[in-house]
Protein backbone atom coordinates (compact mmCIF):
# COMPACT_ATOMS: atom_id res chain seq x y z
CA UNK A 1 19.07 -45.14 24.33
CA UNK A 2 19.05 -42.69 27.11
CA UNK A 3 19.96 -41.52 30.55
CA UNK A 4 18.16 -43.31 32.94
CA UNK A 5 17.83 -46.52 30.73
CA UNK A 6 18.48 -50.19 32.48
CA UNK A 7 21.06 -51.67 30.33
CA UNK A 8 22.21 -55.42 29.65
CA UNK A 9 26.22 -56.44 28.17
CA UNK A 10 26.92 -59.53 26.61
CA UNK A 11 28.38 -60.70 29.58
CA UNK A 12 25.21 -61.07 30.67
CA UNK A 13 25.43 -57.38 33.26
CA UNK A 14 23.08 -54.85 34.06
CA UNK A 15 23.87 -51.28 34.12
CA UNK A 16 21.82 -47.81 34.44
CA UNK A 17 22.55 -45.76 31.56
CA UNK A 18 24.32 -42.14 33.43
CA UNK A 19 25.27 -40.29 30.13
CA UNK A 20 24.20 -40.36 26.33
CA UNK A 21 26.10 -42.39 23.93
CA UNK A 22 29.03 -40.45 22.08
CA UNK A 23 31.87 -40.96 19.51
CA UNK A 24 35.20 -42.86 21.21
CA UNK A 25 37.66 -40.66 21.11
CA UNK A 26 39.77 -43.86 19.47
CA UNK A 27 37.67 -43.37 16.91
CA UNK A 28 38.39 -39.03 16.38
CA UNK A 29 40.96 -37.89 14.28
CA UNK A 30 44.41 -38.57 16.49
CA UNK A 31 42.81 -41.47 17.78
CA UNK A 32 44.08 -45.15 17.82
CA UNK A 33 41.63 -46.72 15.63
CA UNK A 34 40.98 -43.32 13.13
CA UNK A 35 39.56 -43.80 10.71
CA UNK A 36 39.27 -47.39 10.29
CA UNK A 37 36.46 -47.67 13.44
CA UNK A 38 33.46 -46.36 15.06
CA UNK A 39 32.19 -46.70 17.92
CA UNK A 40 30.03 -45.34 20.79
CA UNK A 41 30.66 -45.38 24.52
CA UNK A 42 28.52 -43.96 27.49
CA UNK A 43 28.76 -43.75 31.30
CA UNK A 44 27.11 -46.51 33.02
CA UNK A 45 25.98 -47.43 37.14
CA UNK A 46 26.78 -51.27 36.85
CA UNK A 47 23.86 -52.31 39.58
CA UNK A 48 25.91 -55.57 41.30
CA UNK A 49 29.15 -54.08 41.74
CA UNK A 50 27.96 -50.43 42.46
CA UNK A 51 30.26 -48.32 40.37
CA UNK A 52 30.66 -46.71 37.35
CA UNK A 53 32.01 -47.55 34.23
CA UNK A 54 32.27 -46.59 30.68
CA UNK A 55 30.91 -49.32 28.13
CA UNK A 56 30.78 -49.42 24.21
CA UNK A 57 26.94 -49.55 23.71
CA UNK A 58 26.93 -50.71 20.06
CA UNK A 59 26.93 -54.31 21.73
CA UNK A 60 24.04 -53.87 24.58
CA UNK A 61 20.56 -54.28 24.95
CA UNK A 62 18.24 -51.82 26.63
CA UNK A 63 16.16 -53.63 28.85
CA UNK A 64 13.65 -50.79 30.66
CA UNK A 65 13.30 -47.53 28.74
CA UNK A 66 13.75 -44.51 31.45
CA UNK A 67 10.30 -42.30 31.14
């Protein structure tokens, strides 16, 4: 996965990848969930609502690979 990727959730929306995937800061030492989870989150255009937003990307699917 990487910047410039189209992206699909589970809930069935499409997104344009804006940053790389990184560590949850839930999941860092101090965190909520340390050390019991891991997960990944990046920066995301959502293309029908026109906004960002930050998803968990262990759960999506890239769709078009950015060249």
């Amino acid at each position: 996965m990487k910047i410039g990727d189209l992206v699909l959730d589970p809930f069935g929306d499409t997104a344009i990848l804006l940053s790389e995937p990184r560590l949850s800061e839930d999941c860092m030492p101090g965190g909520e969930y340390y050390p019991d989870a891991t997960y990944y989150e990046a920066v995301v255009f959502l293309t029908s609502f026109g906004c960002k937003d930050v998803w968990i990307t262990d759960d999506v699917e890239v769709l078009s690979e950015n060249r």
